[in-house]
Structures are given as C-alpha cells and as structure tokens.
PDB file of N, CA and C in Angstrom:
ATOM      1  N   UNK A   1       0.823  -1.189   0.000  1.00  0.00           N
ATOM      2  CA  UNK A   1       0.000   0.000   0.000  1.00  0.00           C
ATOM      3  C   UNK A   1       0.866   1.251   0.000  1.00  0.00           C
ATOM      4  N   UNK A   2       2.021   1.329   0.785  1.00  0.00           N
ATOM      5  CA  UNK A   2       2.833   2.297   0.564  1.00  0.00           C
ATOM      6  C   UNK A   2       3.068   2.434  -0.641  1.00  0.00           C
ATOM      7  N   UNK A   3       3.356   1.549  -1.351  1.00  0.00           N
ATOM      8  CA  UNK A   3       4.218   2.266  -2.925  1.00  0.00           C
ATOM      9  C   UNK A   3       3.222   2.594  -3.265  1.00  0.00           C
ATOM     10  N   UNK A   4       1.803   2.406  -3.915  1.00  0.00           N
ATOM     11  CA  UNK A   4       0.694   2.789  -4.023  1.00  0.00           C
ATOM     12  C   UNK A   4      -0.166   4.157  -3.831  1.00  0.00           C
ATOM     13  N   UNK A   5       0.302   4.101  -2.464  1.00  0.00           N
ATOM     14  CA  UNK A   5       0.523   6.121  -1.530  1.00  0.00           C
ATOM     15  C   UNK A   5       1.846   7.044  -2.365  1.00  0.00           C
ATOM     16  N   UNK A   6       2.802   6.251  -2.213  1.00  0.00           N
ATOM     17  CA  UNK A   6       3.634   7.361  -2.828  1.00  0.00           C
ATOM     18  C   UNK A   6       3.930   6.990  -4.334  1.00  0.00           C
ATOM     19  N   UNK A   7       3.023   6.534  -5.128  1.00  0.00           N
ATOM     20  CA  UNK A   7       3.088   6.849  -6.472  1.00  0.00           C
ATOM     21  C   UNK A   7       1.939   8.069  -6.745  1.00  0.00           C
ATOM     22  N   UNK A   8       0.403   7.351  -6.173  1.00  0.00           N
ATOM     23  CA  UNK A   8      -0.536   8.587  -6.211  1.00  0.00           C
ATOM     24  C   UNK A   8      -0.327   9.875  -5.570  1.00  0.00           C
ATOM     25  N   UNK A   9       0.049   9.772  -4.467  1.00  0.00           N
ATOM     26  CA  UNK A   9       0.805  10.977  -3.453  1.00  0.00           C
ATOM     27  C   UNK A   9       1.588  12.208  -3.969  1.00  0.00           C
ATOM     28  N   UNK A  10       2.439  11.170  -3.935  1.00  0.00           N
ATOM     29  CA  UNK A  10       4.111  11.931  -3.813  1.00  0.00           C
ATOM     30  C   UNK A  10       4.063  11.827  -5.176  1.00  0.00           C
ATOM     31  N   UNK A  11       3.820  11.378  -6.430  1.00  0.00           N
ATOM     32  CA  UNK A  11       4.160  11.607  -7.677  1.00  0.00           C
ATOM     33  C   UNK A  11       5.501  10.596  -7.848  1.00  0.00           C
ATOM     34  N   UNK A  12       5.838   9.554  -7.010  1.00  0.00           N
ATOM     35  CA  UNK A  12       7.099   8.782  -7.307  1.00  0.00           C
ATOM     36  C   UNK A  12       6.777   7.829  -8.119  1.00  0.00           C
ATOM     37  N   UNK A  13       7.559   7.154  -9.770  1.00  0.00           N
ATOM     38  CA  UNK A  13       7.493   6.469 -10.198  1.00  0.00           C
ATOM     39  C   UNK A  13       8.514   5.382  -9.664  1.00  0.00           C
ATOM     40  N   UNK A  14       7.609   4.286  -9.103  1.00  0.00           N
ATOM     41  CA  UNK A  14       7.898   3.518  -8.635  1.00  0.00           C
ATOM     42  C   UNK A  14       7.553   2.218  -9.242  1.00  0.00           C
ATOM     43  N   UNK A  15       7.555   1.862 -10.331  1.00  0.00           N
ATOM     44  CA  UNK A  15       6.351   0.592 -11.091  1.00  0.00           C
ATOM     45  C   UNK A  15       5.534  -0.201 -10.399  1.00  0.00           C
ATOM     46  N   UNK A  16       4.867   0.411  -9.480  1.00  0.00           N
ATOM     47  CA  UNK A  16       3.635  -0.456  -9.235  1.00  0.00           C
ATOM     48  C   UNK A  16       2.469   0.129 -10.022  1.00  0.00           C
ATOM     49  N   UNK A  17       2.351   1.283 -11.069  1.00  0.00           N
ATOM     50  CA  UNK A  17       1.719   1.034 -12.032  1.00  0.00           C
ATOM     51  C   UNK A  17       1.553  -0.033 -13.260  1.00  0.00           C
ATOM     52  N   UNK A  18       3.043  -0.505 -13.297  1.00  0.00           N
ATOM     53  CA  UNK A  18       3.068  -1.276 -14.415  1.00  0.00           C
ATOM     54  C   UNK A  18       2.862  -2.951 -14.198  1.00  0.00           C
ATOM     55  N   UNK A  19       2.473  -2.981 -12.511  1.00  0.00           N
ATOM     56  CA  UNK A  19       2.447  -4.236 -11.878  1.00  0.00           C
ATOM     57  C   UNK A  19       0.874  -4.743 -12.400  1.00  0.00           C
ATOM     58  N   UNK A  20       0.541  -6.275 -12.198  1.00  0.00           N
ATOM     59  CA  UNK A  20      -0.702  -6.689 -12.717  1.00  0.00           C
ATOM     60  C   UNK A  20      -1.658  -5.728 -11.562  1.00  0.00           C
ATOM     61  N   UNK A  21      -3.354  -5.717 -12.313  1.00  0.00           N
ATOM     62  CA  UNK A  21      -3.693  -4.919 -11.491  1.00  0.00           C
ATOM     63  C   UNK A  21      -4.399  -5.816 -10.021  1.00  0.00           C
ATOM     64  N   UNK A  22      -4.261  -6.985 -10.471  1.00  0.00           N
ATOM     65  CA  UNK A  22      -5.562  -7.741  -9.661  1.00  0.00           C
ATOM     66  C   UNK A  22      -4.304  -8.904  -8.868  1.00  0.00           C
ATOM     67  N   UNK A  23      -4.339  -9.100  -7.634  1.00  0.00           N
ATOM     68  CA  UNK A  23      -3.745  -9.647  -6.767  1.00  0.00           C
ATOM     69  C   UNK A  23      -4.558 -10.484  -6.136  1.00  0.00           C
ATOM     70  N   UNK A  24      -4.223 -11.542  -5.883  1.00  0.00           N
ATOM     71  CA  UNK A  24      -5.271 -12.593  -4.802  1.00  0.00           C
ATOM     72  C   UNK A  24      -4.773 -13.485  -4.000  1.00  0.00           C
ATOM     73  N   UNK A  25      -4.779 -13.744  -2.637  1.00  0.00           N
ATOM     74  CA  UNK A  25      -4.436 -14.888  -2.054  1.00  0.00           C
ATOM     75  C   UNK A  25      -5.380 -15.839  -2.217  1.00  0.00           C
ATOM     76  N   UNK A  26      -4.731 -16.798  -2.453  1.00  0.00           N
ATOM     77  CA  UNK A  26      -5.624 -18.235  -3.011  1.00  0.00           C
ATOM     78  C   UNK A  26      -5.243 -19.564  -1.808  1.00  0.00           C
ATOM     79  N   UNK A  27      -6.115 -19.801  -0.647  1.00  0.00           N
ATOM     80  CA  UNK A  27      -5.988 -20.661   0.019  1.00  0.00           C
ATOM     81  C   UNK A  27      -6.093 -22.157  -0.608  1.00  0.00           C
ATOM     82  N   UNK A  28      -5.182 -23.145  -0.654  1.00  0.00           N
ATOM     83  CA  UNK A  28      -4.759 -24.347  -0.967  1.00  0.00           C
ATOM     84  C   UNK A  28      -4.846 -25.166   0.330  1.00  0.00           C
ATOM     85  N   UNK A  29      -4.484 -26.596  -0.066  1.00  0.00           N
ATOM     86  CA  UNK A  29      -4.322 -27.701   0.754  1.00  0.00           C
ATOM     87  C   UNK A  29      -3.796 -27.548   1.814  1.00  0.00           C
ATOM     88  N   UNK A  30      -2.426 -27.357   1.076  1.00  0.00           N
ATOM     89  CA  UNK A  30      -1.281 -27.239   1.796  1.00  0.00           C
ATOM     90  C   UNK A  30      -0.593 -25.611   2.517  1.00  0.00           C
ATOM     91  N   UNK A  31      -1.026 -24.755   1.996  1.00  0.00           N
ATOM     92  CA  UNK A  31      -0.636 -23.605   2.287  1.00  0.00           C
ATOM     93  C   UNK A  31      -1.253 -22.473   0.971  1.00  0.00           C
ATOM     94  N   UNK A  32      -1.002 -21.142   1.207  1.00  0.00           N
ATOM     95  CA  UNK A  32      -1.995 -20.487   0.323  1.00  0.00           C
ATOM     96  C   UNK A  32      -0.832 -19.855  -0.160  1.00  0.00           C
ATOM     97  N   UNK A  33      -1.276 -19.120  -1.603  1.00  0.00           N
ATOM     98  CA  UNK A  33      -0.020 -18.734  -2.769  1.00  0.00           C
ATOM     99  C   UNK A  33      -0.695 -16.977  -3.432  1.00  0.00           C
ATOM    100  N   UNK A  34      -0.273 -16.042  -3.451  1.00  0.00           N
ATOM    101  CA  UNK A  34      -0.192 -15.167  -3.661  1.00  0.00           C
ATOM    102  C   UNK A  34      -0.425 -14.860  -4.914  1.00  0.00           C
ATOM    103  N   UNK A  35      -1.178 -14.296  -5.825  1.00  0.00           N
ATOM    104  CA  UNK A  35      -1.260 -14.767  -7.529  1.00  0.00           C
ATOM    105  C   UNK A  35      -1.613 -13.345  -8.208  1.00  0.00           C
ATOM    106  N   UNK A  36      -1.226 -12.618  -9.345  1.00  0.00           N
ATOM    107  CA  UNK A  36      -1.444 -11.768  -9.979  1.00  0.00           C
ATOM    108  C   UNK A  36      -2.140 -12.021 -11.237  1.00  0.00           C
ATOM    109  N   UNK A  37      -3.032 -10.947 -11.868  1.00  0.00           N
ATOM    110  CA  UNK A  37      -3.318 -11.109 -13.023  1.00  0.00           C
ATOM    111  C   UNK A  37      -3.727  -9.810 -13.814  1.00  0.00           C
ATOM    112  N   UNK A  38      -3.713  -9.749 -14.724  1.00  0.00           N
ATOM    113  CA  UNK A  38      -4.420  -8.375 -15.269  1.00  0.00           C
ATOM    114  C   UNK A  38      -5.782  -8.302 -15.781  1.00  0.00           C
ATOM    115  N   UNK A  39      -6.472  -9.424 -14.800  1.00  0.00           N
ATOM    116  CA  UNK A  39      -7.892  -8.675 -14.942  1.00  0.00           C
ATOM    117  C   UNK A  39      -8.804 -10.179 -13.519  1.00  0.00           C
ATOM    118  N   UNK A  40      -9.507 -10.151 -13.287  1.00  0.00           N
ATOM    119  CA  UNK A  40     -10.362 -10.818 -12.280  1.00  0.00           C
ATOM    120  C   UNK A  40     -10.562 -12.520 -13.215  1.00  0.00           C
ATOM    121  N   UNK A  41     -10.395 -13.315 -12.135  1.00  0.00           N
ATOM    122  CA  UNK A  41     -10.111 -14.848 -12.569  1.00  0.00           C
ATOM    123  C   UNK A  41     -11.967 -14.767 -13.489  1.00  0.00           C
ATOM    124  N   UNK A  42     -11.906 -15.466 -14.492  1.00  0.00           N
ATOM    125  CA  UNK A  42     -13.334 -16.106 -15.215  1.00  0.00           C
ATOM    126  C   UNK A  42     -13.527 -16.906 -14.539  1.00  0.00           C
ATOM    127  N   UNK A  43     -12.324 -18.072 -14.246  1.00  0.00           N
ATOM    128  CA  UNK A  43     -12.598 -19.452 -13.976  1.00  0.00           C
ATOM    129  C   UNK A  43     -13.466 -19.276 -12.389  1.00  0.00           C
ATOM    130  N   UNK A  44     -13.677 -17.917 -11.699  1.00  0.00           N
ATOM    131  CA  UNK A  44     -14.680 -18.053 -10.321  1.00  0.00           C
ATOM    132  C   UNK A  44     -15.848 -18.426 -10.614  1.00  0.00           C
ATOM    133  N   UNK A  45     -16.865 -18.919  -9.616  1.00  0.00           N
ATOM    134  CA  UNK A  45     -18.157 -19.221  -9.701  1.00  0.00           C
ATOM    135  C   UNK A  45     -18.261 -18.758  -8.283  1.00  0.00           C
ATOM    136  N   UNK A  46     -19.413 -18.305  -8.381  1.00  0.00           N
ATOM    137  CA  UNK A  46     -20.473 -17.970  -7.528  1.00  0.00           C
ATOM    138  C   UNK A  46     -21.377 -18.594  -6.957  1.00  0.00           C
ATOM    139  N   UNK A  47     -21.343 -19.035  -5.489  1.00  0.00           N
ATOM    140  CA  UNK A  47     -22.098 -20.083  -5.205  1.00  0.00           C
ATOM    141  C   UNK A  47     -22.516 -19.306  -3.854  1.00  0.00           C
ATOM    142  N   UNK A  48     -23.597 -19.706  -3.511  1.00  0.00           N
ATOM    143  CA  UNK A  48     -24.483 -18.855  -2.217  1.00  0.00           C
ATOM    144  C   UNK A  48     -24.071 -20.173  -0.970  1.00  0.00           C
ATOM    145  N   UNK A  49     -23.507 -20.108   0.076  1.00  0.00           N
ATOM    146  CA  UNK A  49     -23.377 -20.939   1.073  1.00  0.00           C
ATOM    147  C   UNK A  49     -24.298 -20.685   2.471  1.00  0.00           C
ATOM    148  N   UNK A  50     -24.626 -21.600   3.120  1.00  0.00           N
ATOM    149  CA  UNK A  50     -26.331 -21.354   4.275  1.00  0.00           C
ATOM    150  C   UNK A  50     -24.935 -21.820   5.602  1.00  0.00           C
ATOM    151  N   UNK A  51     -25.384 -21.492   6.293  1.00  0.00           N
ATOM    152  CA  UNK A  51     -24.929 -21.540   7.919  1.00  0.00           C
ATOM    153  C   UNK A  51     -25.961 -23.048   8.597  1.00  0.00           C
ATOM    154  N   UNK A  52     -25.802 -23.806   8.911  1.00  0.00           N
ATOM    155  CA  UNK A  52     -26.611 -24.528   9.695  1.00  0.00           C
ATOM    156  C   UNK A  52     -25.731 -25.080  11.072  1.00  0.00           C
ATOM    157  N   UNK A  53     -26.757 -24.820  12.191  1.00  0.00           N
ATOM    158  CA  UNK A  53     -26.314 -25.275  13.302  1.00  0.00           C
ATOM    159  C   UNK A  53     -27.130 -25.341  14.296  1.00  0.00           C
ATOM    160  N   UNK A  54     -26.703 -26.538  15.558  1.00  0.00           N
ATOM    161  CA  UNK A  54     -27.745 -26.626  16.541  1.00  0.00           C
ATOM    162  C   UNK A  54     -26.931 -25.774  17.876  1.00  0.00           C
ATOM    163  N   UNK A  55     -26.008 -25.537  17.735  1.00  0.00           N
ATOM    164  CA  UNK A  55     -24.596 -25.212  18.716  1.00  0.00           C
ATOM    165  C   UNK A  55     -23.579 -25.014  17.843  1.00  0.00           C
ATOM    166  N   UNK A  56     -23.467 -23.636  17.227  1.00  0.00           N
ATOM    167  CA  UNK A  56     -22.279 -23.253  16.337  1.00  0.00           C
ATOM    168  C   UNK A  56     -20.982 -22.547  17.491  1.00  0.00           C
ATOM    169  N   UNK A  57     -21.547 -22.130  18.772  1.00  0.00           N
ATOM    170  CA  UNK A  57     -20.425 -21.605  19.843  1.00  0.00           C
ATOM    171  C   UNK A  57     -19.161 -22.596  19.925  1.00  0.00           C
ATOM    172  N   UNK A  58     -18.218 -21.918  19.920  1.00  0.00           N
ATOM    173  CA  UNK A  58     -16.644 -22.764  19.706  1.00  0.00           C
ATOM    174  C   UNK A  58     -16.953 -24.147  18.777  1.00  0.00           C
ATOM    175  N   UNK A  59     -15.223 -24.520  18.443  1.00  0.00           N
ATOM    176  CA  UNK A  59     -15.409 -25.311  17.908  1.00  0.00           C
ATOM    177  C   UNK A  59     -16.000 -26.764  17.976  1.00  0.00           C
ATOM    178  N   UNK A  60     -16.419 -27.133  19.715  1.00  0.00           N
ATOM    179  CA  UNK A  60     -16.856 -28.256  20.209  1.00  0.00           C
ATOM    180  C   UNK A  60     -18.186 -28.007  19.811  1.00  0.00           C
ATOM    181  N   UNK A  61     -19.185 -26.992  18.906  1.00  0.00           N
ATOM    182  CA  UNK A  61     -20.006 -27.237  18.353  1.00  0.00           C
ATOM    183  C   UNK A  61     -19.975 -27.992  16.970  1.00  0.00           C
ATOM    184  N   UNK A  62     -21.753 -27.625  17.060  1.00  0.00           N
ATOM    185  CA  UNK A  62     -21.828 -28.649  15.529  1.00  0.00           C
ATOM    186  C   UNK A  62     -21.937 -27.785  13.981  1.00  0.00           C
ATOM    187  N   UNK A  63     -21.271 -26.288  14.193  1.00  0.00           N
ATOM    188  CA  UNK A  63     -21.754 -25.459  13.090  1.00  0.00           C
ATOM    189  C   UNK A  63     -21.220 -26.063  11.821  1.00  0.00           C
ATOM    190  N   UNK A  64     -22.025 -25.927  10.734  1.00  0.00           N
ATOM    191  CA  UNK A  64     -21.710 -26.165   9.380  1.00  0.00           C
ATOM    192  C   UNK A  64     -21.943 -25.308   8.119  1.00  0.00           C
ATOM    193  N   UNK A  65     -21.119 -25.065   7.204  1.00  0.00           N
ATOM    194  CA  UNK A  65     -21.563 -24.482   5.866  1.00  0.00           C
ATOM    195  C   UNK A  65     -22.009 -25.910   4.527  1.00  0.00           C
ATOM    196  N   UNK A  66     -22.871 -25.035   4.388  1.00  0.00           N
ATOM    197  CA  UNK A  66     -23.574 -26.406   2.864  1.00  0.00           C
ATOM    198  C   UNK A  66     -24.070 -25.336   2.199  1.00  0.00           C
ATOM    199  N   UNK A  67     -24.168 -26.070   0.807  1.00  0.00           N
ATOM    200  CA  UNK A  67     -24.611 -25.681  -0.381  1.00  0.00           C
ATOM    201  C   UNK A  67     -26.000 -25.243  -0.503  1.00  0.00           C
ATOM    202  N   UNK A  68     -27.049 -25.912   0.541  1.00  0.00           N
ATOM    203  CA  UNK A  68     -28.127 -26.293   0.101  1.00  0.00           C
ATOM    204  C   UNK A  68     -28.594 -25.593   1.580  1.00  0.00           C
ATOM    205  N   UNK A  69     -29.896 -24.892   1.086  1.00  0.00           N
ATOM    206  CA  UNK A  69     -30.524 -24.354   2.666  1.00  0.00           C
ATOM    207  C   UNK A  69     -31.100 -25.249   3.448  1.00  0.00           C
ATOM    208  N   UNK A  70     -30.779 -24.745   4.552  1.00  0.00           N
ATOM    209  CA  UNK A  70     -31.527 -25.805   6.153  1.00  0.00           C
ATOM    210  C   UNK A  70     -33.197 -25.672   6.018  1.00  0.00           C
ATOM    211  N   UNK A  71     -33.491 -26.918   6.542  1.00  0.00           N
ATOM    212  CA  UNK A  71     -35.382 -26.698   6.349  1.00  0.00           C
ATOM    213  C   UNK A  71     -35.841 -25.320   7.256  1.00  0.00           C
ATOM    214  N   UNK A  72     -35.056 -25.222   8.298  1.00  0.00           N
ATOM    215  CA  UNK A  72     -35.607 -24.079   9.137  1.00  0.00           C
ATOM    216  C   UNK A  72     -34.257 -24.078   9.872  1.00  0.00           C
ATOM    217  N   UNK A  73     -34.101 -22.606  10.040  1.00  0.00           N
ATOM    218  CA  UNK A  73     -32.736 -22.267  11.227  1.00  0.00           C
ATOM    219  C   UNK A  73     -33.374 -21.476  12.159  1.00  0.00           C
ATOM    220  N   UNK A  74     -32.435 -21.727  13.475  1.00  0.00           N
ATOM    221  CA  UNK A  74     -33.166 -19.914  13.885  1.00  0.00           C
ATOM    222  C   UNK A  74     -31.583 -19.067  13.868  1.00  0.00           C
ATOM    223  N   UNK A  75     -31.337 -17.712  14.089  1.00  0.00           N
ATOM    224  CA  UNK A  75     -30.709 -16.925  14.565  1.00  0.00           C
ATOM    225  C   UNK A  75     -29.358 -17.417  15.057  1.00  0.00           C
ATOM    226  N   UNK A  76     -28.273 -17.271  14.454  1.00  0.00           N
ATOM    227  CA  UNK A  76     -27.237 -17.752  15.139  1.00  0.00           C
ATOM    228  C   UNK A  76     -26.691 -16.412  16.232  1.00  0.00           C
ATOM    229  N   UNK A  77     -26.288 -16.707  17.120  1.00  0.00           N
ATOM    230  CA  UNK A  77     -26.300 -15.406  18.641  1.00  0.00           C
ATOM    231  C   UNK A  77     -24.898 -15.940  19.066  1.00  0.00           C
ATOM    232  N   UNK A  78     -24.206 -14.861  19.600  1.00  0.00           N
ATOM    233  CA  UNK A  78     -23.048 -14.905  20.162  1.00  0.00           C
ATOM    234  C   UNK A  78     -22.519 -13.537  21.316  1.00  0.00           C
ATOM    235  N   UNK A  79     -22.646 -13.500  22.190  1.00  0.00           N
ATOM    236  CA  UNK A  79     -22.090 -12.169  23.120  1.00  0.00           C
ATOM    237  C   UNK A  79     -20.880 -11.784  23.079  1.00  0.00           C
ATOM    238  N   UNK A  80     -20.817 -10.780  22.472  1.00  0.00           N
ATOM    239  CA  UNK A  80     -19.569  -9.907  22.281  1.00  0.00           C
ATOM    240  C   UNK A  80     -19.325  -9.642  23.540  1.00  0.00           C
ATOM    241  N   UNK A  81     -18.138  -8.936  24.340  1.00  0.00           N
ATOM    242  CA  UNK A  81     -17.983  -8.314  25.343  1.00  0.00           C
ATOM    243  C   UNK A  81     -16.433  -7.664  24.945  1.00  0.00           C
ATOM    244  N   UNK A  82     -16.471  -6.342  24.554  1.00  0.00           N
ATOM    245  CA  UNK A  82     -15.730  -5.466  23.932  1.00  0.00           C
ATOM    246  C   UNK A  82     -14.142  -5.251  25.418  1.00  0.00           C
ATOM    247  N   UNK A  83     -14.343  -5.860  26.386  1.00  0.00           N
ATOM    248  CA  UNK A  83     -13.454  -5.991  27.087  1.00  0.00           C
ATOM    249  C   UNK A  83     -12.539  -7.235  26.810  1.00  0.00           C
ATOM    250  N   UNK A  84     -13.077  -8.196  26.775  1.00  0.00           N
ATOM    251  CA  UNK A  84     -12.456  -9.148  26.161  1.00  0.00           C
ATOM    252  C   UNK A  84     -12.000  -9.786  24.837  1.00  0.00           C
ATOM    253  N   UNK A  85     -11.815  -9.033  23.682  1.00  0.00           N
ATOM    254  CA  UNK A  85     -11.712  -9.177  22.124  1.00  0.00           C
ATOM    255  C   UNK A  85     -11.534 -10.457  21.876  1.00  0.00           C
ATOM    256  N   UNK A  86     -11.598 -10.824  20.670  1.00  0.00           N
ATOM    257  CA  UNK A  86     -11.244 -12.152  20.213  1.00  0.00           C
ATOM    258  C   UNK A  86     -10.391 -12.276  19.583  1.00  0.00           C
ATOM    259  N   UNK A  87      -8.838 -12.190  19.244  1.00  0.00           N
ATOM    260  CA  UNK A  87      -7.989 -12.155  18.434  1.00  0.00           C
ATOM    261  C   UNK A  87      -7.798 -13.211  17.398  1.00  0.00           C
ATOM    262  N   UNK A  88      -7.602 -12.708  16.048  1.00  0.00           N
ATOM    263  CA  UNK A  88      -7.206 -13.677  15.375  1.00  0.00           C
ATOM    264  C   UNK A  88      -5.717 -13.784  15.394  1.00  0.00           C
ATOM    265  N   UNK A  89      -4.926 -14.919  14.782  1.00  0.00           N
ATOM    266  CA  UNK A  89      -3.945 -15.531  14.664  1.00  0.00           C
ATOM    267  C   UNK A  89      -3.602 -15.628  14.057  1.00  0.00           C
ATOM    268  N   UNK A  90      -1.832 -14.482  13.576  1.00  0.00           N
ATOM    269  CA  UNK A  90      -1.440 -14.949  12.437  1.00  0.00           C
ATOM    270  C   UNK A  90      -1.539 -13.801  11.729  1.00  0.00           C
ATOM    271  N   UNK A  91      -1.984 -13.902  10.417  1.00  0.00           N
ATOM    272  CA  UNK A  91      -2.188 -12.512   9.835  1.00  0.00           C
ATOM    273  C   UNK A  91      -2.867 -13.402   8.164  1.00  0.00           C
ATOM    274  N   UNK A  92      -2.432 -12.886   6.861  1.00  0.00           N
ATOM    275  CA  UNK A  92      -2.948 -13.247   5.532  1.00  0.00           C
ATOM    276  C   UNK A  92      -2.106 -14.797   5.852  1.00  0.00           C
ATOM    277  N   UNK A  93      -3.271 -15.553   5.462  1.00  0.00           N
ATOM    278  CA  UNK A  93      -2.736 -17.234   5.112  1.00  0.00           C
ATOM    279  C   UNK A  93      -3.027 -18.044   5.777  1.00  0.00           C
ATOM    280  N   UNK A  94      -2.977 -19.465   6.009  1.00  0.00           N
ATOM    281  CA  UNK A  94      -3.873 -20.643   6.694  1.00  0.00           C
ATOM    282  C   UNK A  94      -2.669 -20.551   8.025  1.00  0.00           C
ATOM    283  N   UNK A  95      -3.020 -19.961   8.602  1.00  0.00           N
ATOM    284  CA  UNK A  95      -3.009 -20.194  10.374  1.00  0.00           C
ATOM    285  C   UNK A  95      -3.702 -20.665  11.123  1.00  0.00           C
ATOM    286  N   UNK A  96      -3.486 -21.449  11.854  1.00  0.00           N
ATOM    287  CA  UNK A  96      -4.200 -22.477  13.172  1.00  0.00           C
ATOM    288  C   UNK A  96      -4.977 -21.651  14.131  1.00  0.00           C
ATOM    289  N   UNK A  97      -6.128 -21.511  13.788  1.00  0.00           N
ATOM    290  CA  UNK A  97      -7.082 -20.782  14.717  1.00  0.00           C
ATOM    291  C   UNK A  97      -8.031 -21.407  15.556  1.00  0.00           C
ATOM    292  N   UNK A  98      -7.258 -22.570  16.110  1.00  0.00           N
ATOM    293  CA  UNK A  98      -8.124 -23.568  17.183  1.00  0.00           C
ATOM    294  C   UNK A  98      -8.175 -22.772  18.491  1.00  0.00           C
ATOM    295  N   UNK A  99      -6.923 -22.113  18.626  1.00  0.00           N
ATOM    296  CA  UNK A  99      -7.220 -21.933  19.692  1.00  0.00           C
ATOM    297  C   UNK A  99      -8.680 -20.494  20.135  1.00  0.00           C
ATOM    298  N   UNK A 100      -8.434 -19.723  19.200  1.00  0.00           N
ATOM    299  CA  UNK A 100      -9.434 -18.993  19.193  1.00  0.00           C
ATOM    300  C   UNK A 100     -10.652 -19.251  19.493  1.00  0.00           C
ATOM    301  N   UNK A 101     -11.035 -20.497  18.668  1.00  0.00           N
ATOM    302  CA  UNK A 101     -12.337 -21.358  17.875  1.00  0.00           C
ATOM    303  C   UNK A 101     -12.595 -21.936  19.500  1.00  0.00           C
ATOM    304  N   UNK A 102     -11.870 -22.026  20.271  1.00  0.00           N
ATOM    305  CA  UNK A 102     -12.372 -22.780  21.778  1.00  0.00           C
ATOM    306  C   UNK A 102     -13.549 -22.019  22.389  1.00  0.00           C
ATOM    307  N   UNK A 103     -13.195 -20.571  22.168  1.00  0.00           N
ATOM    308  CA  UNK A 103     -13.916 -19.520  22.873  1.00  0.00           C
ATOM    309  C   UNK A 103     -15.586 -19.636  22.919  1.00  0.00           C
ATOM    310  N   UNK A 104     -16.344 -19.341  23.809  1.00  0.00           N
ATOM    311  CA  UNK A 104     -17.813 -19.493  23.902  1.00  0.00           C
ATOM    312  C   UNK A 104     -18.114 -18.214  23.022  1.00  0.00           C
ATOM    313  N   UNK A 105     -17.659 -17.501  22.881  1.00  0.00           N
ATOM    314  CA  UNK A 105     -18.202 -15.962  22.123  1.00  0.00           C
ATOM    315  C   UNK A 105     -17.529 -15.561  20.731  1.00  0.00           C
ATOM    316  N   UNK A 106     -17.526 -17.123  20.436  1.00  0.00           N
ATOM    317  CA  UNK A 106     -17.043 -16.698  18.581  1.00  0.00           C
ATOM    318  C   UNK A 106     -17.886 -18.457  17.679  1.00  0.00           C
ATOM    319  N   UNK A 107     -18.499 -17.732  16.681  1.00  0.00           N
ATOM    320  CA  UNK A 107     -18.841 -18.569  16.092  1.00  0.00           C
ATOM    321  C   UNK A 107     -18.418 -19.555  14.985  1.00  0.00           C
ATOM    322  N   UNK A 108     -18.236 -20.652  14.936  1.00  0.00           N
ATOM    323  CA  UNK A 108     -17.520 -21.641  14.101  1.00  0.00           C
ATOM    324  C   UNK A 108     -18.402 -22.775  13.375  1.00  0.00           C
ATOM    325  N   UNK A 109     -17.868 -22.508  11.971  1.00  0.00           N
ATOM    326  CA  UNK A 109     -18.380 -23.300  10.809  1.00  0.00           C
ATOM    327  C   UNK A 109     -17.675 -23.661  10.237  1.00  0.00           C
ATOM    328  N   UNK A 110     -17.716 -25.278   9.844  1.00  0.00           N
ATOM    329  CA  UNK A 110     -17.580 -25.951   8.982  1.00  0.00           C
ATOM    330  C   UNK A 110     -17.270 -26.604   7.553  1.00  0.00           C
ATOM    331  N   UNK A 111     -16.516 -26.990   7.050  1.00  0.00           N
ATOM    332  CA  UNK A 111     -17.153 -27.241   5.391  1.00  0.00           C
ATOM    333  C   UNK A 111     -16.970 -28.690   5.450  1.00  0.00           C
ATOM    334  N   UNK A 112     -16.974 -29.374   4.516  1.00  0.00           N
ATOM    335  CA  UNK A 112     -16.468 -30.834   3.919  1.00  0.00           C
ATOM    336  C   UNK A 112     -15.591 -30.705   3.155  1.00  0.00           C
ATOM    337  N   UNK A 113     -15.168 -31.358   3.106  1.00  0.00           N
ATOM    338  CA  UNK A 113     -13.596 -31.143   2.166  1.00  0.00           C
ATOM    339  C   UNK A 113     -13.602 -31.060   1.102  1.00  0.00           C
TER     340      UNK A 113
END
C-alpha cells in the first residue's frame, strides 16, 4: 500500500503502475499462494453458502456451511464483550485458529472437504 501512496501521493514512479492490477491470495491444501493477473479470474463461480447449526459456539459445536438451505434455522447469537476481544492468529494465510475457535463468544463453521 505504501508504494501505491507514494506513487498517487508523492508523484514517485515507482512501477507499481506497471504491476498486474488484480492480486489474490488463493488458500490451498497445503498452504496459500499469492497470484497476480491483469484482470479478475473467469474461472470463479459464484455459489451462495447457508450456515446450519444446533450449537455453532466454539469449535466443540456442531456449526456447518452447505450448499443447500436448512429446512428451518433460527438466529445464530453470540455475546460480544468489547473488554475481552477475540484475536485472530497470524495474519494473511492458513493459520491455526483452534485456539481462538475454543472460545464461547465466537462462532464456528464448517465445510467438507
């Protein structure tokens, strides 16, 4: 973002104009990979994902994401308490966020592989 600031800014030619314009982290198996292009992937699809759960609180619940909507949900609820934050772990990329996911006041879902 800096070179970005001081090309628009400051007027410094710095070639991050001439860099691709579209950047993406792409989470993988094994670890996630950083990818450029000069224009937004085609190959995406768009798919709508539903929340279902009977106990989505920490991860010793049963929350899940699916394709397909639940016959009936109610309200998924969680109490914030702005004294105690929830930190994530790590920063851009597949970091181990179990321990977070323990917490009663953060909600956790699922996929299938």
């Amino acid at each position: 973002m800096l070179r970005w600031f001081d090309s628009q800014l400051k007027g410094i030619d710095n070639g991050i104009l001439d860099e691709p314009p579209v950047k993406i982290f792409v989470m993988e198996r094994t670890n996630g990979a950083l990818r450029t292009s000069g224009h937004w992937q085609e190959r995406v699809t768009r798919i709508t994902i539903f929340t279902a759960a009977a106990r989505q609180n920490s991860s010793s619940g049963d929350g899940s994401l699916n394709i397909k909507p639940p016959d009936s949900e109610l309200a998924d609820k969680y109490n914030y308490d702005p004294a105690d934050p929830v930190r994530t772990i790590g920063g851009m990329g597949p970091y181990d966020q179990r321990g977070a996911e323990l917490r009663q006041d953060v909600l956790v879902y699922t996929t299938s592989p």
